[in-house]
C-alpha atoms as a PDB file:
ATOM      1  CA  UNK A   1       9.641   3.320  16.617  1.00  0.00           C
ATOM      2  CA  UNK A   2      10.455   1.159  13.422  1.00  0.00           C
ATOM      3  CA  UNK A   3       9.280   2.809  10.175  1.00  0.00           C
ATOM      4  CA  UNK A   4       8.568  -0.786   8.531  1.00  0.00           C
ATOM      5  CA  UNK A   5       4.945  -1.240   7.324  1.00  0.00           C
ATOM      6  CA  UNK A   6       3.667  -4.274   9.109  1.00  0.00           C
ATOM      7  CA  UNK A   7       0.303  -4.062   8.841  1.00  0.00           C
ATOM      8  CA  UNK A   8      -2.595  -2.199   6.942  1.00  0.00           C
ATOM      9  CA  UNK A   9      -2.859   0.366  10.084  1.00  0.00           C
ATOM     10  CA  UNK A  10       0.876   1.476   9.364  1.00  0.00           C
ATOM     11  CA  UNK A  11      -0.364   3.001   6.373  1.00  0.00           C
ATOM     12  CA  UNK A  12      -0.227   6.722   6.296  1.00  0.00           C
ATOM     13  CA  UNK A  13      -2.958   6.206   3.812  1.00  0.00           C
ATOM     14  CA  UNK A  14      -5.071   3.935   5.623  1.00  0.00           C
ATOM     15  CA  UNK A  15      -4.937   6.145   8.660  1.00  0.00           C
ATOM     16  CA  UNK A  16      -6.141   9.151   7.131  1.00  0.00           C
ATOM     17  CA  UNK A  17      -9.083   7.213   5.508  1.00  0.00           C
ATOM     18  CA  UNK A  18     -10.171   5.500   9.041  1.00  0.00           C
ATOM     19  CA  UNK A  19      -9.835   9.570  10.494  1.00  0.00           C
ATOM     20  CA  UNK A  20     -12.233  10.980   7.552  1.00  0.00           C
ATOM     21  CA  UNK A  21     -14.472   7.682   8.229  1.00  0.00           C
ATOM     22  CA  UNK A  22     -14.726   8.404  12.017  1.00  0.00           C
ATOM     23  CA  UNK A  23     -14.839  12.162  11.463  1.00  0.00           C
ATOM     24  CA  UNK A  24     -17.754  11.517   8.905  1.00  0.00           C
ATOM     25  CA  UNK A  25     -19.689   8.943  11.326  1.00  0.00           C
ATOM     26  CA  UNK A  26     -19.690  11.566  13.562  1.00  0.00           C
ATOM     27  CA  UNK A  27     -20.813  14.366  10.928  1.00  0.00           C
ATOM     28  CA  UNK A  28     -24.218  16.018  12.034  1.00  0.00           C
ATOM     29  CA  UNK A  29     -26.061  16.038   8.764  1.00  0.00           C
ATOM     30  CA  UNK A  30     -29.070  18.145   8.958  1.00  0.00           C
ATOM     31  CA  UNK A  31     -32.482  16.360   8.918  1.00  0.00           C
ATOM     32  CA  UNK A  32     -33.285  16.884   5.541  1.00  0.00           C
ATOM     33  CA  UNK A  33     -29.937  15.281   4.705  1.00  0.00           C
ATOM     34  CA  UNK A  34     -30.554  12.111   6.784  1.00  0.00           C
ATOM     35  CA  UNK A  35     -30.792   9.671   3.863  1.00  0.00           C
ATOM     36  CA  UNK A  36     -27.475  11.425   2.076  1.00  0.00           C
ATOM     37  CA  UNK A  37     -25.504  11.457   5.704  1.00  0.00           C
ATOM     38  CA  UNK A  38     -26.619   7.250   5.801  1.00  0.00           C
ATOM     39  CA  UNK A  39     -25.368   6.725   2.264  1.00  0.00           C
ATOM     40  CA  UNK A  40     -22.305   8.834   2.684  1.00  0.00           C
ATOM     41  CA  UNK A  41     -20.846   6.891   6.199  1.00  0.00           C
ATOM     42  CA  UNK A  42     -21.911   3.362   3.904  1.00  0.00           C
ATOM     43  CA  UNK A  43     -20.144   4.358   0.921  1.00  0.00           C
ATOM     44  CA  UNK A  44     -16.795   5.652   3.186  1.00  0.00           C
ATOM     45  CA  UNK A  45     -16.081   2.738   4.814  1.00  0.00           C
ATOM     46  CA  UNK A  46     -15.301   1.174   1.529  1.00  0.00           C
ATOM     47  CA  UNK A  47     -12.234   3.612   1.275  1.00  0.00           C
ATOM     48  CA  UNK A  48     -10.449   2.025   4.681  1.00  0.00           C
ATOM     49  CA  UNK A  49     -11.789  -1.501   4.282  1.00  0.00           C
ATOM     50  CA  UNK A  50     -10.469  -1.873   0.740  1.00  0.00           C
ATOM     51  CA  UNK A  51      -7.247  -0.397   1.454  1.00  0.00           C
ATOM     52  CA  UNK A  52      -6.936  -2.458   4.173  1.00  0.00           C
ATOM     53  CA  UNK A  53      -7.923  -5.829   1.732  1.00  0.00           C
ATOM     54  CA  UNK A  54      -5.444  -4.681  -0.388  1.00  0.00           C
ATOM     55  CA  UNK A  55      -2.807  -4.501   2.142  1.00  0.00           C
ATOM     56  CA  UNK A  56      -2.955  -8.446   2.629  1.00  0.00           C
ATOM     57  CA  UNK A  57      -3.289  -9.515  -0.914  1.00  0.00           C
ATOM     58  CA  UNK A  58      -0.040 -11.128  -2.193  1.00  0.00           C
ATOM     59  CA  UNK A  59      -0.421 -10.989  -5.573  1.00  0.00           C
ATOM     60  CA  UNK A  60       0.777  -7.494  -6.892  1.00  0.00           C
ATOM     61  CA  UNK A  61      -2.438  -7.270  -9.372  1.00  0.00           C
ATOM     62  CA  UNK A  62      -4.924  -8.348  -6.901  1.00  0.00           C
ATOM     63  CA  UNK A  63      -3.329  -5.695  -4.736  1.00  0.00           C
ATOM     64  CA  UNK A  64      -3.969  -3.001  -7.244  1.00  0.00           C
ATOM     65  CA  UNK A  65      -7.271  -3.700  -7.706  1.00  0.00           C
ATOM     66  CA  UNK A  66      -8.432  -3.246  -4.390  1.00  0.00           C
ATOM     67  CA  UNK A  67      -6.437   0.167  -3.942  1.00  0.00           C
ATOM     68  CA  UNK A  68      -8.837   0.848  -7.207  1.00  0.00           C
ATOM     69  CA  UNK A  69     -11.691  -0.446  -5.352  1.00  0.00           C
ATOM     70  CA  UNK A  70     -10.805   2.279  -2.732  1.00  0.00           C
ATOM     71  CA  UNK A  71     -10.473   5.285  -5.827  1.00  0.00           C
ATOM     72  CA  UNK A  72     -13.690   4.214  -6.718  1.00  0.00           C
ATOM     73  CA  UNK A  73     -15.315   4.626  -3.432  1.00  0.00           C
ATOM     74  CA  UNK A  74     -13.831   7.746  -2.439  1.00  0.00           C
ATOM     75  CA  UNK A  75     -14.786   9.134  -6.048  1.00  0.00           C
ATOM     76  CA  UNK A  76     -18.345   8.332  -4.657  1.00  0.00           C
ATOM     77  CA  UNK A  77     -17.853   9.734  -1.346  1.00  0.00           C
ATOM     78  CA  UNK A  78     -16.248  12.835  -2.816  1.00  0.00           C
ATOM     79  CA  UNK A  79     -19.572  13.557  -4.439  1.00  0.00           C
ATOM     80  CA  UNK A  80     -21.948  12.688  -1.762  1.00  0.00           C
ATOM     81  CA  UNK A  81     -19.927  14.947  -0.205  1.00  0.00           C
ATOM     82  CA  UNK A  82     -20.357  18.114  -3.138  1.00  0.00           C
ATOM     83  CA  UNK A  83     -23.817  17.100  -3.132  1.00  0.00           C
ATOM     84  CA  UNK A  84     -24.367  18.144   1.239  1.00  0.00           C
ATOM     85  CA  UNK A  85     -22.514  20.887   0.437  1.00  0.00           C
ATOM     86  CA  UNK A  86     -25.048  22.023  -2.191  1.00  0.00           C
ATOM     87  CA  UNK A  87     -27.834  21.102  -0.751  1.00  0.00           C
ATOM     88  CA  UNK A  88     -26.691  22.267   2.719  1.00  0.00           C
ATOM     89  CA  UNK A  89     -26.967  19.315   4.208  1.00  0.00           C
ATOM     90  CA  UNK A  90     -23.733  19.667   6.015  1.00  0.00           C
ATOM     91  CA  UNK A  91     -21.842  22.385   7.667  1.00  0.00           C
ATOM     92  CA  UNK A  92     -17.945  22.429   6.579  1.00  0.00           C
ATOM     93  CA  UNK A  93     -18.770  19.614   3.282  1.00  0.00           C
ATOM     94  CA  UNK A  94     -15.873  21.095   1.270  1.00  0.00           C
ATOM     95  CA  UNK A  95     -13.276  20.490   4.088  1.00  0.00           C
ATOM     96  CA  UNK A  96     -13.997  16.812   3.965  1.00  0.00           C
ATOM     97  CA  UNK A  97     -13.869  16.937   0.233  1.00  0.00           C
ATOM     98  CA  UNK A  98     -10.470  18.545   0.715  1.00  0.00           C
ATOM     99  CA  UNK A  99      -9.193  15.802   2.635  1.00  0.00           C
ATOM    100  CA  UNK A 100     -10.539  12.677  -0.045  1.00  0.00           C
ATOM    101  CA  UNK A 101      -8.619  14.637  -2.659  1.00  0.00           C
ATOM    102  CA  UNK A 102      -5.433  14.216  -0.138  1.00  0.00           C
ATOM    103  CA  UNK A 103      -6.563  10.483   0.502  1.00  0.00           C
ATOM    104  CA  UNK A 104      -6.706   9.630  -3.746  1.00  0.00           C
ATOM    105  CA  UNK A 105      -3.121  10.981  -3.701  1.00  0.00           C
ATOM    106  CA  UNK A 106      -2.199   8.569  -1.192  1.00  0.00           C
ATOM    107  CA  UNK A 107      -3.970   6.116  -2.908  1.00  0.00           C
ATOM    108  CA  UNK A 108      -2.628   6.297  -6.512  1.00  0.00           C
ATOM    109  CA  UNK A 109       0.843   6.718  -5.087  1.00  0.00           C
ATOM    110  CA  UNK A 110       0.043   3.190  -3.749  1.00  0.00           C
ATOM    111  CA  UNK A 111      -1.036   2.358  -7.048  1.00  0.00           C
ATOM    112  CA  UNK A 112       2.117   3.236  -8.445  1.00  0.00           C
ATOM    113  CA  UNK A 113       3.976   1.833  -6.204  1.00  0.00           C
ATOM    114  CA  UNK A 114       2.976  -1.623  -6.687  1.00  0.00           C
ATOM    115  CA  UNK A 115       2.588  -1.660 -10.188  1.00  0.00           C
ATOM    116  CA  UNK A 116       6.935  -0.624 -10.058  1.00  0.00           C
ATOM    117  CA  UNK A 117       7.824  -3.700  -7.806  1.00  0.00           C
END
Protein backbone atom coordinates (compact mmCIF):
# COMPACT_ATOMS: atom_id res chain seq x y z
CA UNK A 1 0.00 0.00 0.00
CA UNK A 2 1.69 3.36 -1.19
CA UNK A 3 2.08 5.91 1.64
CA UNK A 4 1.59 8.94 -0.95
CA UNK A 5 -1.32 11.29 -0.04
CA UNK A 6 -3.57 11.30 -3.04
CA UNK A 7 -6.51 12.50 -1.89
CA UNK A 8 -8.19 14.33 1.16
CA UNK A 9 -9.30 10.69 2.60
CA UNK A 10 -5.47 9.73 2.86
CA UNK A 11 -5.26 12.13 5.51
CA UNK A 12 -4.62 10.72 8.90
CA UNK A 13 -6.23 13.93 9.91
CA UNK A 14 -9.15 13.88 7.83
CA UNK A 15 -9.90 10.35 8.86
CA UNK A 16 -10.03 10.90 12.40
CA UNK A 17 -12.35 13.97 11.90
CA UNK A 18 -14.92 11.89 9.52
CA UNK A 19 -14.64 8.96 12.70
CA UNK A 20 -15.52 11.72 15.53
CA UNK A 21 -18.26 13.09 12.89
CA UNK A 22 -19.85 9.60 12.43
CA UNK A 23 -19.25 8.67 16.07
CA UNK A 24 -21.02 12.05 17.04
CA UNK A 25 -24.05 11.53 14.44
CA UNK A 26 -24.57 8.58 16.14
CA UNK A 27 -24.22 10.14 19.81
CA UNK A 28 -27.54 9.60 21.86
CA UNK A 29 -27.97 13.01 23.38
CA UNK A 30 -30.52 12.96 26.03
CA UNK A 31 -33.86 14.74 25.30
CA UNK A 32 -33.23 17.72 27.04
CA UNK A 33 -30.05 18.03 24.96
CA UNK A 34 -31.83 17.63 21.58
CA UNK A 35 -31.24 21.19 20.32
CA UNK A 36 -27.30 21.03 21.62
CA UNK A 37 -26.88 17.26 20.00
CA UNK A 38 -28.48 19.14 16.42
CA UNK A 39 -26.05 22.03 16.72
CA UNK A 40 -23.14 19.90 17.71
CA UNK A 41 -23.41 17.14 14.46
CA UNK A 42 -23.96 20.82 12.23
CA UNK A 43 -21.07 22.49 13.61
CA UNK A 44 -18.71 18.98 13.21
CA UNK A 45 -19.06 18.46 9.86
CA UNK A 46 -17.29 21.68 9.25
CA UNK A 47 -14.07 20.01 10.75
CA UNK A 48 -13.95 17.11 7.78
CA UNK A 49 -15.48 19.23 5.03
CA UNK A 50 -12.96 22.04 5.45
CA UNK A 51 -10.10 19.85 5.73
CA UNK A 52 -11.13 18.18 2.92
CA UNK A 53 -11.53 21.91 0.86
CA UNK A 54 -8.30 22.54 1.93
CA UNK A 55 -6.84 19.46 0.61
CA UNK A 56 -7.67 20.60 -3.10
CA UNK A 57 -6.76 24.19 -2.89
CA UNK A 58 -3.50 24.92 -4.81
CA UNK A 59 -2.54 27.92 -3.53
CA UNK A 60 -0.48 27.35 -0.24
CA UNK A 61 -2.44 30.41 1.58
CA UNK A 62 -5.80 29.45 0.47
CA UNK A 63 -4.83 26.06 1.80
CA UNK A 64 -4.10 27.40 5.21
CA UNK A 65 -7.03 29.09 5.58
CA UNK A 66 -9.31 26.40 5.26
CA UNK A 67 -7.21 24.07 7.72
CA UNK A 68 -8.07 27.39 9.99
CA UNK A 69 -11.56 27.16 8.97
CA UNK A 70 -11.40 23.56 10.41
CA UNK A 71 -9.52 24.99 14.04
CA UNK A 72 -12.25 27.18 14.18
CA UNK A 73 -14.95 24.67 13.95
CA UNK A 74 -13.57 22.14 16.11
CA UNK A 75 -12.87 25.04 18.75
CA UNK A 76 -16.76 25.24 18.51
CA UNK A 77 -17.40 21.67 18.63
CA UNK A 78 -14.97 21.26 21.50
CA UNK A 79 -17.29 23.42 23.54
CA UNK A 80 -20.60 22.17 22.53
CA UNK A 81 -19.06 19.32 23.58
CA UNK A 82 -17.92 20.78 27.50
CA UNK A 83 -21.21 22.24 27.47
CA UNK A 84 -23.26 18.21 27.21
CA UNK A 85 -20.90 17.28 29.48
CA UNK A 86 -22.06 19.91 32.00
CA UNK A 87 -25.28 19.88 31.43
CA UNK A 88 -25.42 16.06 31.12
CA UNK A 89 -26.62 15.99 28.03
CA UNK A 90 -24.32 13.28 26.94
CA UNK A 91 -22.87 10.21 28.42
CA UNK A 92 -18.88 9.93 27.78
CA UNK A 93 -18.74 14.13 26.45
CA UNK A 94 -15.12 14.41 27.68
CA UNK A 95 -13.91 11.39 25.57
CA UNK A 96 -15.00 13.14 22.44
CA UNK A 97 -13.43 16.29 23.68
CA UNK A 98 -10.30 14.20 24.11
CA UNK A 99 -10.23 13.19 20.68
CA UNK A 100 -10.84 17.14 19.01
CA UNK A 101 -7.82 18.06 21.11
CA UNK A 102 -5.93 15.04 19.11
CA UNK A 103 -7.70 16.28 15.79
CA UNK A 104 -6.31 20.34 16.38
CA UNK A 105 -2.87 18.67 16.66
CA UNK A 106 -3.30 17.13 13.44
CA UNK A 107 -4.58 20.12 12.19
CA UNK A 108 -1.95 22.76 13.13
CA UNK A 109 0.73 20.29 12.17
CA UNK A 110 -0.97 20.73 8.73
CA UNK A 111 -0.80 24.25 9.28
CA UNK A 112 2.73 24.15 9.70
CA UNK A 113 3.39 22.17 7.23
CA UNK A 114 2.21 24.23 4.49
CA UNK A 115 3.20 27.40 5.65
CA UNK A 116 7.26 25.54 5.42
CA UNK A 117 6.80 24.49 1.67
Amino acid sequence: MSSKVESFQDLIVWQKAHKLTQDTFNAKFTKGGKLLGELTKERILDIPSNIAIGFKKRNKKAKVHFYREALVALEEVNYLFILAKDLDCLKDAAAYSDELENINGHIRRLIRSNMNK
